[in-house]
PDB file of N, CA and C in Angstrom:
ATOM      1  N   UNK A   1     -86.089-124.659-163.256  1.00  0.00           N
ATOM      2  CA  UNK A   1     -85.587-123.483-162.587  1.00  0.00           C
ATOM      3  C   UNK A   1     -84.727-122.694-163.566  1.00  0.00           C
ATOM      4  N   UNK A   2     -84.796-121.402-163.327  1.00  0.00           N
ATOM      5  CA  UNK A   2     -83.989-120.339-164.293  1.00  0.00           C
ATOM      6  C   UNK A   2     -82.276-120.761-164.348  1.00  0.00           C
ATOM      7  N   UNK A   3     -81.811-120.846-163.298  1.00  0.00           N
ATOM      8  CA  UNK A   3     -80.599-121.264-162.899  1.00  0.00           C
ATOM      9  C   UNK A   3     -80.019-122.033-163.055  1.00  0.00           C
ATOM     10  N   UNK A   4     -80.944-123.274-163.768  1.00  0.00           N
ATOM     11  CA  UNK A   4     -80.364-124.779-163.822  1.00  0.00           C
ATOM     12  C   UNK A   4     -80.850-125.263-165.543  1.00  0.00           C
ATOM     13  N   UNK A   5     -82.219-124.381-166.054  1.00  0.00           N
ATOM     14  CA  UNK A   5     -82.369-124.757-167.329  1.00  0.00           C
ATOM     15  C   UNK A   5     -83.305-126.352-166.519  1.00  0.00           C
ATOM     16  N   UNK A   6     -83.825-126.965-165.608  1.00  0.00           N
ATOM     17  CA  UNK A   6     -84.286-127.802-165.315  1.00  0.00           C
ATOM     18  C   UNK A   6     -85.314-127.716-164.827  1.00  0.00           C
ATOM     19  N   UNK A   7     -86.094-128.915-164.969  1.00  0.00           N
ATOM     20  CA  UNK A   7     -87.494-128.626-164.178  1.00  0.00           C
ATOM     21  C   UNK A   7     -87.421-128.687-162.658  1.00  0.00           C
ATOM     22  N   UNK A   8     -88.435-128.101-162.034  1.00  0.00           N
ATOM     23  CA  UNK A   8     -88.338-128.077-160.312  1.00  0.00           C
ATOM     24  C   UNK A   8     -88.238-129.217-159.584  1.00  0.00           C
ATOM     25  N   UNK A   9     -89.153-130.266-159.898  1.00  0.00           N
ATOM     26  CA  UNK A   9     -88.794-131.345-159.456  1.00  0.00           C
ATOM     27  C   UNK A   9     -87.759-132.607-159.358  1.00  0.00           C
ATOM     28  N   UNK A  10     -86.896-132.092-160.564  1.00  0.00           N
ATOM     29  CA  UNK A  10     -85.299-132.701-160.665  1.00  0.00           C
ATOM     30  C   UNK A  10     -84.511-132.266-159.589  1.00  0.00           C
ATOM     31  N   UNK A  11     -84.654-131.450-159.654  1.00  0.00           N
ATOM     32  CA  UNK A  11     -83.634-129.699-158.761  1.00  0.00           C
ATOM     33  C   UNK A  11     -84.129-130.267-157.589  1.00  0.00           C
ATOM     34  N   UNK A  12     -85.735-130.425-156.936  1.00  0.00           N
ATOM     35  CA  UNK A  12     -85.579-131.059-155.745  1.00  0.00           C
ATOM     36  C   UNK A  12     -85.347-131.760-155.546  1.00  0.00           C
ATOM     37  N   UNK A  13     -85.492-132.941-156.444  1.00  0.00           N
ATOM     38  CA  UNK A  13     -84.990-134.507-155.845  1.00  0.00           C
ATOM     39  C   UNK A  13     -83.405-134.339-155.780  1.00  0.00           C
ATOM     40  N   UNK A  14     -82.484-133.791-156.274  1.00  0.00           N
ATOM     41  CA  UNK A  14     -81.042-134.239-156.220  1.00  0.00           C
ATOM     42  C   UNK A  14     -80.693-133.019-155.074  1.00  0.00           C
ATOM     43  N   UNK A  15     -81.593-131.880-154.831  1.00  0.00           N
ATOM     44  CA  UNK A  15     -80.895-131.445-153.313  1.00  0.00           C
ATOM     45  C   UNK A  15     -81.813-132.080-152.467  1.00  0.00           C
ATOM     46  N   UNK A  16     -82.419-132.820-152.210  1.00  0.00           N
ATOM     47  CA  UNK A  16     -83.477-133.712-151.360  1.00  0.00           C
ATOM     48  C   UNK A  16     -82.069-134.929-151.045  1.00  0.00           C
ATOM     49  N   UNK A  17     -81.375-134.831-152.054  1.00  0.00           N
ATOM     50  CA  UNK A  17     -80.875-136.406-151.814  1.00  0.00           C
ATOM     51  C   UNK A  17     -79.544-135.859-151.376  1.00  0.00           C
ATOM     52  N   UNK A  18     -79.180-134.648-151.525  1.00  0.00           N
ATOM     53  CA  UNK A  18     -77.458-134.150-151.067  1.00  0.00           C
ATOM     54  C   UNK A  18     -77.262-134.650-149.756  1.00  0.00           C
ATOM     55  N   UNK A  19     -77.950-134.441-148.766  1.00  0.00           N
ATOM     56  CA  UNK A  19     -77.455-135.209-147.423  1.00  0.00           C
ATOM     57  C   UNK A  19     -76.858-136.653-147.371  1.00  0.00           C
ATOM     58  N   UNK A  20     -77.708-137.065-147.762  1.00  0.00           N
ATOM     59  CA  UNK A  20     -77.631-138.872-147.670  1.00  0.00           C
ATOM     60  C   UNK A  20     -76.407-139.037-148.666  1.00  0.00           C
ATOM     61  N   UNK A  21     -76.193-138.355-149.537  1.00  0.00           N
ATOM     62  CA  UNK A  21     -75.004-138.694-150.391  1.00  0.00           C
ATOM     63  C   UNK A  21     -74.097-138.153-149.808  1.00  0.00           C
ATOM     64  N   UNK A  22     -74.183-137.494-148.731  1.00  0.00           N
ATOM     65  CA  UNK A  22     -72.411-136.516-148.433  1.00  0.00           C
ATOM     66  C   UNK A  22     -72.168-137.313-147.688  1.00  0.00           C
ATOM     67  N   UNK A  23     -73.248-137.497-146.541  1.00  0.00           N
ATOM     68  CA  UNK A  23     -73.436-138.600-145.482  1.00  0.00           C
ATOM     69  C   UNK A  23     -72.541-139.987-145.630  1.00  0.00           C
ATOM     70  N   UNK A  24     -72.874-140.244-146.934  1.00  0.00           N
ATOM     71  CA  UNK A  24     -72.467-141.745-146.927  1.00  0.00           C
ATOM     72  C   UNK A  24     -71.110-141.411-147.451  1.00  0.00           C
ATOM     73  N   UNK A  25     -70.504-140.547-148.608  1.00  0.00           N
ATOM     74  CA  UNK A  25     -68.977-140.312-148.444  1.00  0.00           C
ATOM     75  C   UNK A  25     -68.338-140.298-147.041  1.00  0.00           C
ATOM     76  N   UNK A  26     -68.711-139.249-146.422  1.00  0.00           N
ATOM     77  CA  UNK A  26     -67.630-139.049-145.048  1.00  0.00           C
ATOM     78  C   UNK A  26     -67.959-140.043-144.252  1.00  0.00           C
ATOM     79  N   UNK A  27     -68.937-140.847-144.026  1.00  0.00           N
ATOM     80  CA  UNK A  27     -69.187-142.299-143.584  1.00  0.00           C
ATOM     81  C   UNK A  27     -67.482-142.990-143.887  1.00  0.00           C
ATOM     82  N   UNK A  28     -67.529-143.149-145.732  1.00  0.00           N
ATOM     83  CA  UNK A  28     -67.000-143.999-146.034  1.00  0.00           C
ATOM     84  C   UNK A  28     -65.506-143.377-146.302  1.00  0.00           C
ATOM     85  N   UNK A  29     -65.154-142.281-145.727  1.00  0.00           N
ATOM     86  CA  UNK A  29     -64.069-141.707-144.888  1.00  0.00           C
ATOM     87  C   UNK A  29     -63.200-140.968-146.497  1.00  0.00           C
ATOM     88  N   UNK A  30     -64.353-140.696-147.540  1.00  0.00           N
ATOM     89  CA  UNK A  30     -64.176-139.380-148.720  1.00  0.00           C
ATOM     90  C   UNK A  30     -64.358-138.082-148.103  1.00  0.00           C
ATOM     91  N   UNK A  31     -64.013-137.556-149.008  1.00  0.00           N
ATOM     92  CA  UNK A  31     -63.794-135.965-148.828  1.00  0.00           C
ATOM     93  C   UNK A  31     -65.202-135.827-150.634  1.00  0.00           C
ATOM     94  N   UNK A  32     -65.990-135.091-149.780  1.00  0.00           N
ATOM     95  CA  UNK A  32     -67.071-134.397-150.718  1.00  0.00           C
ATOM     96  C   UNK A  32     -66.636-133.432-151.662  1.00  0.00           C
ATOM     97  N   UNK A  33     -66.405-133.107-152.648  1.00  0.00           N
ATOM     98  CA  UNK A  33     -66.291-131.526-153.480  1.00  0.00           C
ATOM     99  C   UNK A  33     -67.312-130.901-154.216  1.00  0.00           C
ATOM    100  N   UNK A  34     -67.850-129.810-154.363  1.00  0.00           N
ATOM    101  CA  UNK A  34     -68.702-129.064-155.122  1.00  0.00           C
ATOM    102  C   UNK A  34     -68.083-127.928-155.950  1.00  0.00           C
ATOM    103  N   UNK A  35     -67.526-128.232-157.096  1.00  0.00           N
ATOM    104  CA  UNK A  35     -66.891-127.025-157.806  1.00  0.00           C
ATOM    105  C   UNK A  35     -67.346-125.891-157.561  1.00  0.00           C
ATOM    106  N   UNK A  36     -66.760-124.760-157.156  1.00  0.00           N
ATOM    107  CA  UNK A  36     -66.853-123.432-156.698  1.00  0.00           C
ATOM    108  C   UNK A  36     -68.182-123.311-155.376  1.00  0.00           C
ATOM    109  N   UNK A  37     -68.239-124.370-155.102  1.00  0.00           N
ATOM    110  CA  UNK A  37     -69.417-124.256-153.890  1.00  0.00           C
ATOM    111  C   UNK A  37     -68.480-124.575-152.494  1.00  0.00           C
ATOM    112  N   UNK A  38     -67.780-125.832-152.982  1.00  0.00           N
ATOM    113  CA  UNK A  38     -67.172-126.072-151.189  1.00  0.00           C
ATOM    114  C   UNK A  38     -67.200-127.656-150.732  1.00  0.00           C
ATOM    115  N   UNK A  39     -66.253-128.042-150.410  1.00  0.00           N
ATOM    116  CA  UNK A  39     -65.906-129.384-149.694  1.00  0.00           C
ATOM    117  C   UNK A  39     -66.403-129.733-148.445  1.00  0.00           C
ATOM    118  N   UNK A  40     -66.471-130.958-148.015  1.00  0.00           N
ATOM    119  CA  UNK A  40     -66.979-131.651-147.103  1.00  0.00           C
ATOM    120  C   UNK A  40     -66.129-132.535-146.667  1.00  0.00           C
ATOM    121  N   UNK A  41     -65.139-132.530-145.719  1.00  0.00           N
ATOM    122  CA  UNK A  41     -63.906-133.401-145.455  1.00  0.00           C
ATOM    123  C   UNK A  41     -64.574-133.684-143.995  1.00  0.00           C
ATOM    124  N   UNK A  42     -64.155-135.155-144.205  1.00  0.00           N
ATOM    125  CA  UNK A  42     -64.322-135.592-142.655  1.00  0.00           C
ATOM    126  C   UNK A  42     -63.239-135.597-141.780  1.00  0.00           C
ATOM    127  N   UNK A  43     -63.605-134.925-140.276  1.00  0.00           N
ATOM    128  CA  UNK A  43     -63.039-135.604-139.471  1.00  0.00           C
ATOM    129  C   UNK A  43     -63.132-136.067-138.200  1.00  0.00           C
ATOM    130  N   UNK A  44     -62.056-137.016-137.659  1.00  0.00           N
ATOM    131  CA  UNK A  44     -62.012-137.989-136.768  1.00  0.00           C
ATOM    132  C   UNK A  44     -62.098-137.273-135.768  1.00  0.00           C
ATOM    133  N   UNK A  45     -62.675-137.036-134.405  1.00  0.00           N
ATOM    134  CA  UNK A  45     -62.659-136.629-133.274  1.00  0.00           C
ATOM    135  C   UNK A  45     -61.887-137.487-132.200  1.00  0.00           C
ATOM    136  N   UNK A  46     -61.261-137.150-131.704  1.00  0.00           N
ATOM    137  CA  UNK A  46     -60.451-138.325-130.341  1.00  0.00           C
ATOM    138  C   UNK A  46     -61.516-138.481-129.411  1.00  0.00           C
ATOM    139  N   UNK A  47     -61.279-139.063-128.748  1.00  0.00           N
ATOM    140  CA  UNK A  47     -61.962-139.155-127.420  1.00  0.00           C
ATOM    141  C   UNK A  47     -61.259-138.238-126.254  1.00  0.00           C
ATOM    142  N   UNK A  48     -62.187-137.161-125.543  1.00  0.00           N
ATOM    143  CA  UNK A  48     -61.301-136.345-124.975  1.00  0.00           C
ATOM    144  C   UNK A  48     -62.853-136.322-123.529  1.00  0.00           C
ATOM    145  N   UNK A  49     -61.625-135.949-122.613  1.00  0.00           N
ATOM    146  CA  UNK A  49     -62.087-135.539-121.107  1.00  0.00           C
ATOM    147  C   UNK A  49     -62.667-133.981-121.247  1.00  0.00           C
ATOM    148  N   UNK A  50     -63.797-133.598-120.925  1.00  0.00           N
ATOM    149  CA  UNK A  50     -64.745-132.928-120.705  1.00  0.00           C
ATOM    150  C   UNK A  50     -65.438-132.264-119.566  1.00  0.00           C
ATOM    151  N   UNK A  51     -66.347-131.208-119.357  1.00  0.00           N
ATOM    152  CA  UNK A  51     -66.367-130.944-118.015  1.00  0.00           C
ATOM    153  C   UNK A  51     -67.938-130.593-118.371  1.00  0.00           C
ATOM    154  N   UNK A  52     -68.925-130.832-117.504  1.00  0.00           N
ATOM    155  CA  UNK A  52     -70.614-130.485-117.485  1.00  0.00           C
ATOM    156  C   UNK A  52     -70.607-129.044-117.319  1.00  0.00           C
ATOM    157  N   UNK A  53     -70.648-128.008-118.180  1.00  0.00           N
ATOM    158  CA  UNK A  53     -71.083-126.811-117.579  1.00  0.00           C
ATOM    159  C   UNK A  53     -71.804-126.567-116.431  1.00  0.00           C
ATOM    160  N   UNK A  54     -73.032-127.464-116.230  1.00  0.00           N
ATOM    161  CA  UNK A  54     -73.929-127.198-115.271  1.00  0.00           C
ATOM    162  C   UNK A  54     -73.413-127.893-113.863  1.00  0.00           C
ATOM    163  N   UNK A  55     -72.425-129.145-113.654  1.00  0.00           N
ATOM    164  CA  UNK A  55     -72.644-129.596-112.715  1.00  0.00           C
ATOM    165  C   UNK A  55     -70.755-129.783-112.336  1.00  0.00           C
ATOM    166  N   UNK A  56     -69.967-129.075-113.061  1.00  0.00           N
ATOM    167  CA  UNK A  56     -68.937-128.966-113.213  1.00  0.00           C
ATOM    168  C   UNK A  56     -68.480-130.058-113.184  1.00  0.00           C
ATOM    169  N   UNK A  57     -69.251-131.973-113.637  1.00  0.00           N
ATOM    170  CA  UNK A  57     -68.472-133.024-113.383  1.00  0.00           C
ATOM    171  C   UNK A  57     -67.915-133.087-114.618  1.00  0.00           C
ATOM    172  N   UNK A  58     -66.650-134.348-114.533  1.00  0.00           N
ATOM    173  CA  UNK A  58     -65.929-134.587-115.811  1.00  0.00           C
ATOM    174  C   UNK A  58     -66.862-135.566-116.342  1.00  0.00           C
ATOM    175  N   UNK A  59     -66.425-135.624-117.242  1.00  0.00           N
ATOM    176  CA  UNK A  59     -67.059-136.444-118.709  1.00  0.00           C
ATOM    177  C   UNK A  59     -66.518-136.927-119.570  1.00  0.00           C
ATOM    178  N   UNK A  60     -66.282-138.130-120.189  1.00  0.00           N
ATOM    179  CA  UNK A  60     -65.629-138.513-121.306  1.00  0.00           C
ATOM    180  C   UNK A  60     -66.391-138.679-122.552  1.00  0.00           C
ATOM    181  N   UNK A  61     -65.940-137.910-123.368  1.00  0.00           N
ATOM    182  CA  UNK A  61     -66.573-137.665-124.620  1.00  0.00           C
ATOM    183  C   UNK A  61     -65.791-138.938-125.782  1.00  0.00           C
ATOM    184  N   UNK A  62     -66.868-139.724-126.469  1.00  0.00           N
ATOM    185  CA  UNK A  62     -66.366-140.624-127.229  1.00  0.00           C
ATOM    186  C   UNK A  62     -65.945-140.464-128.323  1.00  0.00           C
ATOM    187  N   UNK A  63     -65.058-140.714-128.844  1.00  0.00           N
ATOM    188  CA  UNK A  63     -64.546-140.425-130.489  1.00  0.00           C
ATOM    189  C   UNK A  63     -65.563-140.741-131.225  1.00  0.00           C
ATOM    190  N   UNK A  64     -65.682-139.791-132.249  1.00  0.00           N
ATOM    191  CA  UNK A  64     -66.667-139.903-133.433  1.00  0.00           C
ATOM    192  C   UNK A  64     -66.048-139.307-134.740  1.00  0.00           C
ATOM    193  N   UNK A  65     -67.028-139.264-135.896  1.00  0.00           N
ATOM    194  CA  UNK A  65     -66.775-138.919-137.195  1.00  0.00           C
ATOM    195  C   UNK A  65     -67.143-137.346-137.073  1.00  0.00           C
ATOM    196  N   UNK A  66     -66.952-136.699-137.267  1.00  0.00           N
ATOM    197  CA  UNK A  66     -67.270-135.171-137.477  1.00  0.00           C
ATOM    198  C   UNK A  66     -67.103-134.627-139.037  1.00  0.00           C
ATOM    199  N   UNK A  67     -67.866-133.638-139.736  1.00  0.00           N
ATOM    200  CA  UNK A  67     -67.182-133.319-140.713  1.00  0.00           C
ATOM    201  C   UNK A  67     -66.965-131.722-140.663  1.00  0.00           C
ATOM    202  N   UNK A  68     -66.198-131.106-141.736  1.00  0.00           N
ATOM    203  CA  UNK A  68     -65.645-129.548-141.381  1.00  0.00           C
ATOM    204  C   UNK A  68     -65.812-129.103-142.877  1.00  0.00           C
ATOM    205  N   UNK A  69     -66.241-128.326-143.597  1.00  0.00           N
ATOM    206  CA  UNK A  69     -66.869-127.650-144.557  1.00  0.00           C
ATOM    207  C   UNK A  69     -66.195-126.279-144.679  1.00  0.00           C
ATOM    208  N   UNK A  70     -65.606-126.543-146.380  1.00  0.00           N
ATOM    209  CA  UNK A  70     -64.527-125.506-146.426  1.00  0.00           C
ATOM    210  C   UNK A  70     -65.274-124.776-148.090  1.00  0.00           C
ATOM    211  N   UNK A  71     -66.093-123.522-147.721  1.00  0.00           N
ATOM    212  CA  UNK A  71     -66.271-122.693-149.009  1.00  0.00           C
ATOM    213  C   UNK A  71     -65.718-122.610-149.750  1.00  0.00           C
ATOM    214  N   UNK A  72     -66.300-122.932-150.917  1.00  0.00           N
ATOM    215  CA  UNK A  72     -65.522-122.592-152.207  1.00  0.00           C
ATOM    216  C   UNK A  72     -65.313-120.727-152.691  1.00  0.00           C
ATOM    217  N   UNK A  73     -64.473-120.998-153.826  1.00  0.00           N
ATOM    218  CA  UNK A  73     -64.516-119.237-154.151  1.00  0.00           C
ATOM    219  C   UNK A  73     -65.885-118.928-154.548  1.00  0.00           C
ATOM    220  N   UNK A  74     -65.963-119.595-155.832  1.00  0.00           N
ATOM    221  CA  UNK A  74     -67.428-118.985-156.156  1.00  0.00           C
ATOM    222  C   UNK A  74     -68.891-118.581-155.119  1.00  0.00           C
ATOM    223  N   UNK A  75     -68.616-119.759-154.060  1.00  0.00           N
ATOM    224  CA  UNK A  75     -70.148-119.523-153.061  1.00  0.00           C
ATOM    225  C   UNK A  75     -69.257-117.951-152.244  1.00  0.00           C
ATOM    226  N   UNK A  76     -68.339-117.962-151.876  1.00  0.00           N
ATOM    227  CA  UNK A  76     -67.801-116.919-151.115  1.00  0.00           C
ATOM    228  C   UNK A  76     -67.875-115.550-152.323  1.00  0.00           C
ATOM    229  N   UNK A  77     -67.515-115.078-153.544  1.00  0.00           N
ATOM    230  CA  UNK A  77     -67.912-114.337-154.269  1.00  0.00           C
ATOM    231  C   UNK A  77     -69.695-113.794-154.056  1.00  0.00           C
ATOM    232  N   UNK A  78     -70.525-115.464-154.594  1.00  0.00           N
ATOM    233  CA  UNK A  78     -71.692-114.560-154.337  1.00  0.00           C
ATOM    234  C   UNK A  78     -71.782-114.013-153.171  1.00  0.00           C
ATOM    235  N   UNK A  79     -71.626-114.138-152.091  1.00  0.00           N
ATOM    236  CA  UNK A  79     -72.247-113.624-150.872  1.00  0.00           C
ATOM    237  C   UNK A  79     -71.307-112.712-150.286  1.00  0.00           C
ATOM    238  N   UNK A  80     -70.711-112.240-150.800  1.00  0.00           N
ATOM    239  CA  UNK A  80     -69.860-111.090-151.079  1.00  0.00           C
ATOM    240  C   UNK A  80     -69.904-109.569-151.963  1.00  0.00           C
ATOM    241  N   UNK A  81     -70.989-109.976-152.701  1.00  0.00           N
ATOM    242  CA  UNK A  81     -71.062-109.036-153.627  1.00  0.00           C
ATOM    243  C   UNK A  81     -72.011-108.212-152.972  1.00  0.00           C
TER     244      UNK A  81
END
């Protein structure tokens, strides 16, 4: 690829594999970074009381892992210009 100086099929296999690798950081309760692209911090959700839109019953929602994704400058520059 023009962008990377690499062949195409490198370039796909290592964004083919970005999930499973961010995946298994915030699994293992890291914070992801991509210089000028943007972080991947996990977080903890509580367990919180809830309501069914449709049937207005309550619900208890179980704590889980969540993660929250914070742009870097550079990705925010390009898509800015």
């Amino acid at each position: 690829m023009e962008e990377t100086g690499l062949p195409k099929n490198v370039v796909r296999t290592v964004v083919n594999a970005l999930p499973t690798v961010v995946a298994k950081g915030i699994r293992e309760g890291e914070s992801i970074s991509m210089k000028g692209f943007g972080s991947f911090v996990p977080w903890q959700q509580s367990e919180r009381l809830a309501r069914n839109p449709k049937t207005g019953e309550e619900v208890m929602i179980t704590p889980r892992v969540s993660v929250k994704f914070k742009a870097g400058s550079d990705l925010l520059k390009e898509l800015n210009e």
